[in-house]
PDB file of N, CA and C in Angstrom:
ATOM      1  N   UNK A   1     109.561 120.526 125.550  1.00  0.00           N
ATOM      2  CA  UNK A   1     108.274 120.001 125.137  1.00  0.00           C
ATOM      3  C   UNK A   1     108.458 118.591 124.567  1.00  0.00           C
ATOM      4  N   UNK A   2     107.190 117.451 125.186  1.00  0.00           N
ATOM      5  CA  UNK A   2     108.075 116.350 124.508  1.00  0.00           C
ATOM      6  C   UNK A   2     106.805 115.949 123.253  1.00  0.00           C
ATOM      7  N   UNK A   3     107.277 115.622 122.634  1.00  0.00           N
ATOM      8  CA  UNK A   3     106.074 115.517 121.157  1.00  0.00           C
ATOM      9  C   UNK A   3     105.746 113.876 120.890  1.00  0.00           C
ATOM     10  N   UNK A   4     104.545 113.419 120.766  1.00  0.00           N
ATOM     11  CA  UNK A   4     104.223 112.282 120.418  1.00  0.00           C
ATOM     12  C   UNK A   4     103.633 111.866 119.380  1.00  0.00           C
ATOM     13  N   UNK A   5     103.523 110.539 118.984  1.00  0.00           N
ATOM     14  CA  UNK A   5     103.137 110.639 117.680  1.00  0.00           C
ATOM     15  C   UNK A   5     101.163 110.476 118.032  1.00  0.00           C
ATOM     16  N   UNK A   6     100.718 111.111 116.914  1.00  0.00           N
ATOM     17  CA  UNK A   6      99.299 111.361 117.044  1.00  0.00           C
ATOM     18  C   UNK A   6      98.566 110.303 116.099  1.00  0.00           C
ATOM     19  N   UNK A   7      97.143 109.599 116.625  1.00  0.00           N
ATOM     20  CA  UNK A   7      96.409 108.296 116.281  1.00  0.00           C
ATOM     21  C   UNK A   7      95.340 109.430 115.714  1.00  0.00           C
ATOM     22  N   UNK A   8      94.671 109.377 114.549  1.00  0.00           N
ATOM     23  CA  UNK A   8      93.236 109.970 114.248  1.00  0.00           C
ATOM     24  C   UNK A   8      92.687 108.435 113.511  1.00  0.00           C
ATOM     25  N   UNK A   9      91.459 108.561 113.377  1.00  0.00           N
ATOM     26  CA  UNK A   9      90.488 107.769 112.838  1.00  0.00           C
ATOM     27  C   UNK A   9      89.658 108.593 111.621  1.00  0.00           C
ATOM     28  N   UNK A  10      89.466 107.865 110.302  1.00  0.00           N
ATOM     29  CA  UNK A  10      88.402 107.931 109.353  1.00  0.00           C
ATOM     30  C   UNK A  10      87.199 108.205 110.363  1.00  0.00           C
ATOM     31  N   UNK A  11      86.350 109.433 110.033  1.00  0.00           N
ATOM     32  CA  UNK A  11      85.098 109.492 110.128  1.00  0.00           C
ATOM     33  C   UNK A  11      83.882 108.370 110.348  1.00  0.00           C
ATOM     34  N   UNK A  12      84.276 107.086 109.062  1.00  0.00           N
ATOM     35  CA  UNK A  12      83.398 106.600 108.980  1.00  0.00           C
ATOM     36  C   UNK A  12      83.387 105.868 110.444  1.00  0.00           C
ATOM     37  N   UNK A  13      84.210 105.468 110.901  1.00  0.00           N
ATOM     38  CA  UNK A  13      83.785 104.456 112.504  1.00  0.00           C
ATOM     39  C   UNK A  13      83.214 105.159 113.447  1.00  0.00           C
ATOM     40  N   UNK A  14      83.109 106.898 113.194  1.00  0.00           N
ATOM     41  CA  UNK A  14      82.423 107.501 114.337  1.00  0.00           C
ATOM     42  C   UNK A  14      80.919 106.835 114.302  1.00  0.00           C
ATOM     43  N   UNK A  15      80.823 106.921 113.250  1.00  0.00           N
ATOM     44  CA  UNK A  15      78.976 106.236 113.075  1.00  0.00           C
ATOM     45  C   UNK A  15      79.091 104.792 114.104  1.00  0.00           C
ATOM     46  N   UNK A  16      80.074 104.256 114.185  1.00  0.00           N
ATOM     47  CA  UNK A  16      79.969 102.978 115.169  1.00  0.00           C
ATOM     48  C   UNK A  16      80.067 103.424 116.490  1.00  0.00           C
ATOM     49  N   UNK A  17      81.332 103.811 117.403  1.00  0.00           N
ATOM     50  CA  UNK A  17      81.711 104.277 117.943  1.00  0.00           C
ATOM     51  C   UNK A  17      82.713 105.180 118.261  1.00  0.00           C
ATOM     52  N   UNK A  18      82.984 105.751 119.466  1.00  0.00           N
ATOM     53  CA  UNK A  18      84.303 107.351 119.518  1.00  0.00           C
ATOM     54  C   UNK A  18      85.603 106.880 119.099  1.00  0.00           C
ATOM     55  N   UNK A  19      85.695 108.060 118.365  1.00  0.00           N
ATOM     56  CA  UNK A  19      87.451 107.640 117.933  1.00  0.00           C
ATOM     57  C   UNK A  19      88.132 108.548 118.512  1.00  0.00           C
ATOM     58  N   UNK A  20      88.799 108.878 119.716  1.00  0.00           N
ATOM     59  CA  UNK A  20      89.337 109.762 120.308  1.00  0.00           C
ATOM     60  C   UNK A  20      90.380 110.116 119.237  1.00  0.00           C
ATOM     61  N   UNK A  21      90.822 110.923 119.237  1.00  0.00           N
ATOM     62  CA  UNK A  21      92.780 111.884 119.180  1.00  0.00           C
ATOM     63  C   UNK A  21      93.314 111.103 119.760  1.00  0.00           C
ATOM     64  N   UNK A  22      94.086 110.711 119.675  1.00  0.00           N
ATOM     65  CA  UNK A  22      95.352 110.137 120.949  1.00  0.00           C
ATOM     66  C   UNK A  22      96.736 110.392 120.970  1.00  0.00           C
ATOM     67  N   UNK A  23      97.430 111.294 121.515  1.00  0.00           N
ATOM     68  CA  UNK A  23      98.758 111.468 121.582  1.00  0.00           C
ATOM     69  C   UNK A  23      99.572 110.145 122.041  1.00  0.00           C
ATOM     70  N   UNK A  24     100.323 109.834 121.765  1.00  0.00           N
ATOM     71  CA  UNK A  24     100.978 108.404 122.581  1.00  0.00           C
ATOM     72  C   UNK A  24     102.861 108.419 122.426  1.00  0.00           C
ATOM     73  N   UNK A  25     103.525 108.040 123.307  1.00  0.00           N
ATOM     74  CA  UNK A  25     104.884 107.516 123.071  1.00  0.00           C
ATOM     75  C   UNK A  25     104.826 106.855 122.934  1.00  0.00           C
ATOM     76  N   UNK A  26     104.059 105.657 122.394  1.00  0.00           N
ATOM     77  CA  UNK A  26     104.646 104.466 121.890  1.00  0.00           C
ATOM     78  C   UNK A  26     105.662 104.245 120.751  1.00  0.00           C
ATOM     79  N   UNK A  27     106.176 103.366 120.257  1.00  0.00           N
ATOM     80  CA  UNK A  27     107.019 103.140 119.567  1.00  0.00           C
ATOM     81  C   UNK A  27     106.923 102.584 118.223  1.00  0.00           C
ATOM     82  N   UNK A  28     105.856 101.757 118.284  1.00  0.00           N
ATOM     83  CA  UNK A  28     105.088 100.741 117.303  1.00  0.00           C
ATOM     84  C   UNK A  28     103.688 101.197 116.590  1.00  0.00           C
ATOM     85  N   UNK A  29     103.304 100.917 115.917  1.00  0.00           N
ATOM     86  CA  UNK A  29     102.099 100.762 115.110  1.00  0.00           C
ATOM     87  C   UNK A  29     101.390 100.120 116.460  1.00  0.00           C
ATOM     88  N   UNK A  30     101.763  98.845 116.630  1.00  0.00           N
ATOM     89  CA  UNK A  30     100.772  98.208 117.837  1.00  0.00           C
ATOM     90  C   UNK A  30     100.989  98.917 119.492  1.00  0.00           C
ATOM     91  N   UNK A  31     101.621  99.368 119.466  1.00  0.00           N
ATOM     92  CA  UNK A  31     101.758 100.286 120.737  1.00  0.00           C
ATOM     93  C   UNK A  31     100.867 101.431 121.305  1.00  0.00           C
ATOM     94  N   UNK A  32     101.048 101.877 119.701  1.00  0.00           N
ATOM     95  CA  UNK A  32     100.468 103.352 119.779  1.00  0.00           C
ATOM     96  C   UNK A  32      98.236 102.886 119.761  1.00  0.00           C
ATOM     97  N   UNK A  33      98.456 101.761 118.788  1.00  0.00           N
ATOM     98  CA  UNK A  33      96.955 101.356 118.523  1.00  0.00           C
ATOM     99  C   UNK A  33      96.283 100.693 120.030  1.00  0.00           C
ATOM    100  N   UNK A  34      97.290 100.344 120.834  1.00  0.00           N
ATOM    101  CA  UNK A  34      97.034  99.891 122.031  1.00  0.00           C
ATOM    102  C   UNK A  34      96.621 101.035 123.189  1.00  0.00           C
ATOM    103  N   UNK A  35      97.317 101.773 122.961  1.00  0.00           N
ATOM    104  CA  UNK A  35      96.982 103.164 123.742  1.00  0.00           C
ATOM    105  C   UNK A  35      95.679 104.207 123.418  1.00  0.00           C
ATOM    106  N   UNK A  36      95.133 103.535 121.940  1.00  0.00           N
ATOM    107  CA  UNK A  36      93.623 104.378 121.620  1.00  0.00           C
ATOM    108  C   UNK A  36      92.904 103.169 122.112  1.00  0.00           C
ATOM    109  N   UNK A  37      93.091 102.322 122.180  1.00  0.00           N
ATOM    110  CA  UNK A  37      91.976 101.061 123.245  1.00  0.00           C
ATOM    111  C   UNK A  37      91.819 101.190 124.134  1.00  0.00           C
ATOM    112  N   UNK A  38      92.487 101.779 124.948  1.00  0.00           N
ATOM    113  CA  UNK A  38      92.516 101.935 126.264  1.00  0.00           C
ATOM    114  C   UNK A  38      91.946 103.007 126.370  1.00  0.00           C
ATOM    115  N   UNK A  39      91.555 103.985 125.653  1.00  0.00           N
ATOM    116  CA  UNK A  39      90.758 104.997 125.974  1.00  0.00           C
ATOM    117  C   UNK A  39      89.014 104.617 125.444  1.00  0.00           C
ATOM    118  N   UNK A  40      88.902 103.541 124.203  1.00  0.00           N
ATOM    119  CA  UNK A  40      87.932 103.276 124.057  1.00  0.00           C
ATOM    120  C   UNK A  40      88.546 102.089 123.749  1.00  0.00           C
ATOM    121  N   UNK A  41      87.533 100.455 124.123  1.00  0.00           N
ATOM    122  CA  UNK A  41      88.010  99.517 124.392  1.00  0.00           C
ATOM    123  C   UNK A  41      87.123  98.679 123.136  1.00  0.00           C
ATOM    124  N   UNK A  42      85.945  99.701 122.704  1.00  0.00           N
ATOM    125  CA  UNK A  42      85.180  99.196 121.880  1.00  0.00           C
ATOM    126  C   UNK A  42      85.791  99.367 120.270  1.00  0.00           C
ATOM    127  N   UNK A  43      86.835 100.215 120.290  1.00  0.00           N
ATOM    128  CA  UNK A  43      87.567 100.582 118.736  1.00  0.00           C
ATOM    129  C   UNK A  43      88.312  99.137 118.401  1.00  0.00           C
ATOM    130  N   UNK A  44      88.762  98.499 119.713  1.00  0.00           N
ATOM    131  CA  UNK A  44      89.615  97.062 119.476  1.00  0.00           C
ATOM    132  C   UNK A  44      89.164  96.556 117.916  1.00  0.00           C
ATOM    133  N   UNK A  45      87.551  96.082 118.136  1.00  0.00           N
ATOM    134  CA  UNK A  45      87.235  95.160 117.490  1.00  0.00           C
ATOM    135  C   UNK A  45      86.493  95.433 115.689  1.00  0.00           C
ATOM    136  N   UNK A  46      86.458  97.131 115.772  1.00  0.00           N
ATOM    137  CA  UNK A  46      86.183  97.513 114.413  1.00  0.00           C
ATOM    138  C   UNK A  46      87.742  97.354 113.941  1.00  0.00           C
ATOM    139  N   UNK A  47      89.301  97.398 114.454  1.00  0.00           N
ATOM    140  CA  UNK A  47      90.174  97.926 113.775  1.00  0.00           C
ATOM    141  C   UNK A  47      90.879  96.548 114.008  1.00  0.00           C
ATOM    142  N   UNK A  48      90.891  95.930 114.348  1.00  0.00           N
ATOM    143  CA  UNK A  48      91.914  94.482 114.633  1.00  0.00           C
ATOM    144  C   UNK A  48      90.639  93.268 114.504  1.00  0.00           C
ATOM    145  N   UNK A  49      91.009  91.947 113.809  1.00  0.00           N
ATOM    146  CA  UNK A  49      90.273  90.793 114.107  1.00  0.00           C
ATOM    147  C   UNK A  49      90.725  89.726 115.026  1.00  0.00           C
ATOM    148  N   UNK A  50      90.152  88.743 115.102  1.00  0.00           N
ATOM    149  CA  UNK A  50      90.212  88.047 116.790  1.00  0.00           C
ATOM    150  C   UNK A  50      91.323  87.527 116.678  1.00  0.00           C
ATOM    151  N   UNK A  51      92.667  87.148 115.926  1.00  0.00           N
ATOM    152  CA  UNK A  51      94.187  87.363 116.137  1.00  0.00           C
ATOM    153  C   UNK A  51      94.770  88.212 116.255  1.00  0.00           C
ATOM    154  N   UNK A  52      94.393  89.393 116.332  1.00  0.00           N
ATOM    155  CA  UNK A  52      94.971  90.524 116.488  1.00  0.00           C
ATOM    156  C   UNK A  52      95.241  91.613 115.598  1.00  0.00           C
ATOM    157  N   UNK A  53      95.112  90.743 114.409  1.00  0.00           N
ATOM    158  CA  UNK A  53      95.951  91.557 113.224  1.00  0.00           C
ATOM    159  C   UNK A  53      94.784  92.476 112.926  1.00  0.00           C
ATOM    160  N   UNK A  54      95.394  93.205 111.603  1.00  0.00           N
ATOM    161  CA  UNK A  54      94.491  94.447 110.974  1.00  0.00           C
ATOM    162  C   UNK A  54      93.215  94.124 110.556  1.00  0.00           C
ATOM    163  N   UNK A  55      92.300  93.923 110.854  1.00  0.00           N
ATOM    164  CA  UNK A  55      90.782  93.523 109.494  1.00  0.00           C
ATOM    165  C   UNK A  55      91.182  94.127 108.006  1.00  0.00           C
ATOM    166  N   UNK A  56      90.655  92.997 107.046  1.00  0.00           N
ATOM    167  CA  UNK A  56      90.957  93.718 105.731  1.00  0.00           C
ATOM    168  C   UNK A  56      90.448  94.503 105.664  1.00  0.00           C
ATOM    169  N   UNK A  57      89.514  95.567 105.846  1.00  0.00           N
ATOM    170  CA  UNK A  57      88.990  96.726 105.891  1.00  0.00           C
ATOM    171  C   UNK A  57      89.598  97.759 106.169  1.00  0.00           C
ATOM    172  N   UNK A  58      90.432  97.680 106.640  1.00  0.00           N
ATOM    173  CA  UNK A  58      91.649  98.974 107.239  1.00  0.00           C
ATOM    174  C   UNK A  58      92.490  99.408 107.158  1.00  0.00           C
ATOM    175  N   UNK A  59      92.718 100.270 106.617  1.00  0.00           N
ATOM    176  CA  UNK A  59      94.240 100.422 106.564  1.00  0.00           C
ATOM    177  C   UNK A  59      94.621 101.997 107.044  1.00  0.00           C
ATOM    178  N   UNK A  60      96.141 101.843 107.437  1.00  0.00           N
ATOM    179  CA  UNK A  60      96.706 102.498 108.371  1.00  0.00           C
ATOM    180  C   UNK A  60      97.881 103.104 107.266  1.00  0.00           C
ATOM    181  N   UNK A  61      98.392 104.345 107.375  1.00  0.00           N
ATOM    182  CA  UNK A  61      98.990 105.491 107.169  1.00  0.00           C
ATOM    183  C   UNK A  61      99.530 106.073 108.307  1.00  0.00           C
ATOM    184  N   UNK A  62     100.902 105.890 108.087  1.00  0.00           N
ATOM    185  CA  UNK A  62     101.816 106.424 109.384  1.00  0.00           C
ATOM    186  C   UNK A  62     102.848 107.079 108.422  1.00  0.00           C
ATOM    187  N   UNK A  63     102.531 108.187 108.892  1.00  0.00           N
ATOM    188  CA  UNK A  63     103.207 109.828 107.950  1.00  0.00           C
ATOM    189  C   UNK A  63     103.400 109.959 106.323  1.00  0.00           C
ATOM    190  N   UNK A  64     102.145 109.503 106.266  1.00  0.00           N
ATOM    191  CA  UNK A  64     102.137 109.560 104.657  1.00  0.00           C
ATOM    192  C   UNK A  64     101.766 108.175 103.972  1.00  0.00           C
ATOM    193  N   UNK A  65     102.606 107.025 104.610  1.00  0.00           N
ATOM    194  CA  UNK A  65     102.991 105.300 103.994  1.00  0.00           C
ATOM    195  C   UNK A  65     101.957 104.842 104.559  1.00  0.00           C
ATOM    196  N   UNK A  66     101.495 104.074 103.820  1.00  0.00           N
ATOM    197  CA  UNK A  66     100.554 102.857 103.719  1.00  0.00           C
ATOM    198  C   UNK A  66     101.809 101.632 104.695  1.00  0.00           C
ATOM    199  N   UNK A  67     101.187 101.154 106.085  1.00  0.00           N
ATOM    200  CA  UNK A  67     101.263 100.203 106.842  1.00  0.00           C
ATOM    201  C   UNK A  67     101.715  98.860 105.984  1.00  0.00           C
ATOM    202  N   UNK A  68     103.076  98.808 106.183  1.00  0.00           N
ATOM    203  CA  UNK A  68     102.819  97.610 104.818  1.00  0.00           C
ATOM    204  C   UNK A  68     102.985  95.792 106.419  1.00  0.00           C
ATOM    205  N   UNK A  69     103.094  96.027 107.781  1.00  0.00           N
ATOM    206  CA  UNK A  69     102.774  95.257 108.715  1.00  0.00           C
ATOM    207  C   UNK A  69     101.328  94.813 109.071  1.00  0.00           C
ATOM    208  N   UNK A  70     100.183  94.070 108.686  1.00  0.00           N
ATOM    209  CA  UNK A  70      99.284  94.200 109.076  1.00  0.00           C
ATOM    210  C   UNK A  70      98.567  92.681 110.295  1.00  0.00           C
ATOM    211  N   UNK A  71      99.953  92.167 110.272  1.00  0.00           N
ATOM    212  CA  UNK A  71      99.860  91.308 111.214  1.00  0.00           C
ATOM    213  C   UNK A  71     100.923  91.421 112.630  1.00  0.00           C
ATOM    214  N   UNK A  72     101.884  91.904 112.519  1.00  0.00           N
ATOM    215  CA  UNK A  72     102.116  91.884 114.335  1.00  0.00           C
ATOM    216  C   UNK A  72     102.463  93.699 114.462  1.00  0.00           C
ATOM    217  N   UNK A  73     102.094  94.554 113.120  1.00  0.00           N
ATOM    218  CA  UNK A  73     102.062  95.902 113.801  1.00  0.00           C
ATOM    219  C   UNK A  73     102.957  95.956 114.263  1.00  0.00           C
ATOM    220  N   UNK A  74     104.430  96.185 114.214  1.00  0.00           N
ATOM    221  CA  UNK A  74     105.706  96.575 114.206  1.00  0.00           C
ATOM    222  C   UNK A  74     106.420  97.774 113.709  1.00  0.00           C
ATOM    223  N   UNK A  75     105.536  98.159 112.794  1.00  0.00           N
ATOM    224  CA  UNK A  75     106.064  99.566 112.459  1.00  0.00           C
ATOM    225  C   UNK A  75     106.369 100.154 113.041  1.00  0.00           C
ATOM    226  N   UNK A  76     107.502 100.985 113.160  1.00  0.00           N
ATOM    227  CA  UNK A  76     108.130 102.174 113.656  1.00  0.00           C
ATOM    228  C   UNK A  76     107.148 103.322 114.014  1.00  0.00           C
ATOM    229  N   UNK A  77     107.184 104.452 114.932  1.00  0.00           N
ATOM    230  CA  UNK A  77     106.628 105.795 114.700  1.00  0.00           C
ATOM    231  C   UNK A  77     107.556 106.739 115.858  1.00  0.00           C
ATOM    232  N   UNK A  78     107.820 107.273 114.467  1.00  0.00           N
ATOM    233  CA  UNK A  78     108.422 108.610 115.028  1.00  0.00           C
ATOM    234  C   UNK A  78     107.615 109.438 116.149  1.00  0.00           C
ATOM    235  N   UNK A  79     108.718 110.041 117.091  1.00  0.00           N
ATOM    236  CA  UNK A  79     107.778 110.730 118.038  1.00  0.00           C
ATOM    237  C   UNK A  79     106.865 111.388 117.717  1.00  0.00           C
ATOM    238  N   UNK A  80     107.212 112.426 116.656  1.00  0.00           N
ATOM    239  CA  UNK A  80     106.347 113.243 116.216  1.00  0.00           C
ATOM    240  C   UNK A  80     105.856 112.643 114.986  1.00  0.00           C
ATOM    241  N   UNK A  81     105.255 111.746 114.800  1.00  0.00           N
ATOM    242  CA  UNK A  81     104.580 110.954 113.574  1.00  0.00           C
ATOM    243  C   UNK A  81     103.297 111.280 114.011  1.00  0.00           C
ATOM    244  N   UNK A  82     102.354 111.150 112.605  1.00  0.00           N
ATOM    245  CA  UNK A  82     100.949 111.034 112.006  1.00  0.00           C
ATOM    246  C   UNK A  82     100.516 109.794 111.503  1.00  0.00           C
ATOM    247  N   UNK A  83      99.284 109.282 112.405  1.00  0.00           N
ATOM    248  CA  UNK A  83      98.605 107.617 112.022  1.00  0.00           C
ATOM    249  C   UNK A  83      97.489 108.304 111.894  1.00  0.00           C
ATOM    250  N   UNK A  84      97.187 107.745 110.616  1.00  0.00           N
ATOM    251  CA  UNK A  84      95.540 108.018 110.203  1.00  0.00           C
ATOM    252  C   UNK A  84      95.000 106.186 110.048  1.00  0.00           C
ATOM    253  N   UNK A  85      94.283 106.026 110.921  1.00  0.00           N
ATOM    254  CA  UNK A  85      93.442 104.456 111.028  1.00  0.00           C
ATOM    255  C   UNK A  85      92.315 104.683 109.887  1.00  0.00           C
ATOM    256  N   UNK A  86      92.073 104.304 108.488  1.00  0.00           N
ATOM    257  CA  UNK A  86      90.905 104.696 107.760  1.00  0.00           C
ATOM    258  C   UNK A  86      90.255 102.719 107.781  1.00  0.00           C
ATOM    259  N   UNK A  87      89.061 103.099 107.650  1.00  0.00           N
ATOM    260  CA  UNK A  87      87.703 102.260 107.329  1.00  0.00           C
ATOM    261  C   UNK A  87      87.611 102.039 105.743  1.00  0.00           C
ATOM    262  N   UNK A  88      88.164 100.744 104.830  1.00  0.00           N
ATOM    263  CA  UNK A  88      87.658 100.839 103.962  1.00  0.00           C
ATOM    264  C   UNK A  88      86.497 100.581 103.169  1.00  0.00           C
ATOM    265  N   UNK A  89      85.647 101.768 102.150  1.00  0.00           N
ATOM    266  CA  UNK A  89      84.404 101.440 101.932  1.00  0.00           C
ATOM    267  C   UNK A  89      84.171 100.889 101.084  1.00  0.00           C
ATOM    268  N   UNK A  90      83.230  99.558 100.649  1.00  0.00           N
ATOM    269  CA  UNK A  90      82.940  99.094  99.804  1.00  0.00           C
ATOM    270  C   UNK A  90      81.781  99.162  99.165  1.00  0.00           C
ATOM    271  N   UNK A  91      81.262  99.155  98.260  1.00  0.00           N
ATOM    272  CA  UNK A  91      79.600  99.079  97.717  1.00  0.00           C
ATOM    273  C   UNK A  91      79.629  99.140  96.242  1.00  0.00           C
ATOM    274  N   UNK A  92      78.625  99.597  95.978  1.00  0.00           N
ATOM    275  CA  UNK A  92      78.409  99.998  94.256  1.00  0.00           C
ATOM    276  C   UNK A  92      77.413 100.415  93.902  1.00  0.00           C
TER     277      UNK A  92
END
């Protein structure tokens, strides 16, 4: 059985658009985030800004750790790793 690491999304972007599951072999933080675009092409632009990098709004959890890459997404992921993509909320 070969095991991959798994992409979920915060709730809150469903209100924008689908956040699939995504199993992926990728290798990277940006690998794996590249492979949930490709299933929805519209997640690109809530989770990355027009260089590529992370929007300050976001932050990423890969098996527990806070993403401390938020510009070329290099992080490691274990095959069998957990990415949670969250939306951060602001107001008062």
């Amino acid at each position: 059985m070969v095991t991959m690491a798994r992409f979920e999304f915060t709730p809150q972007l469903r209100r924008f658009t689908e956040t699939p599951v995504v199993d992926t072999d990728a290798t990277t933080l940006r690998g794996g985030l590249e492979a949930t675009f490709a299933r929805n092409p519209r997640l690109r632009g809530y989770v990355l800004d027009d260089q590529g990098h992370l929007r300050a709004n976001v932050v990423v959890f890969i098996d527990g750790r806070r993403s401390t890459d938020r510009v070329s997404l290099n992080d490691p992921l274990r095959a069998d790793g957990k990415v949670y993509v969250l939306q951060a909320l602001s107001g008062g």
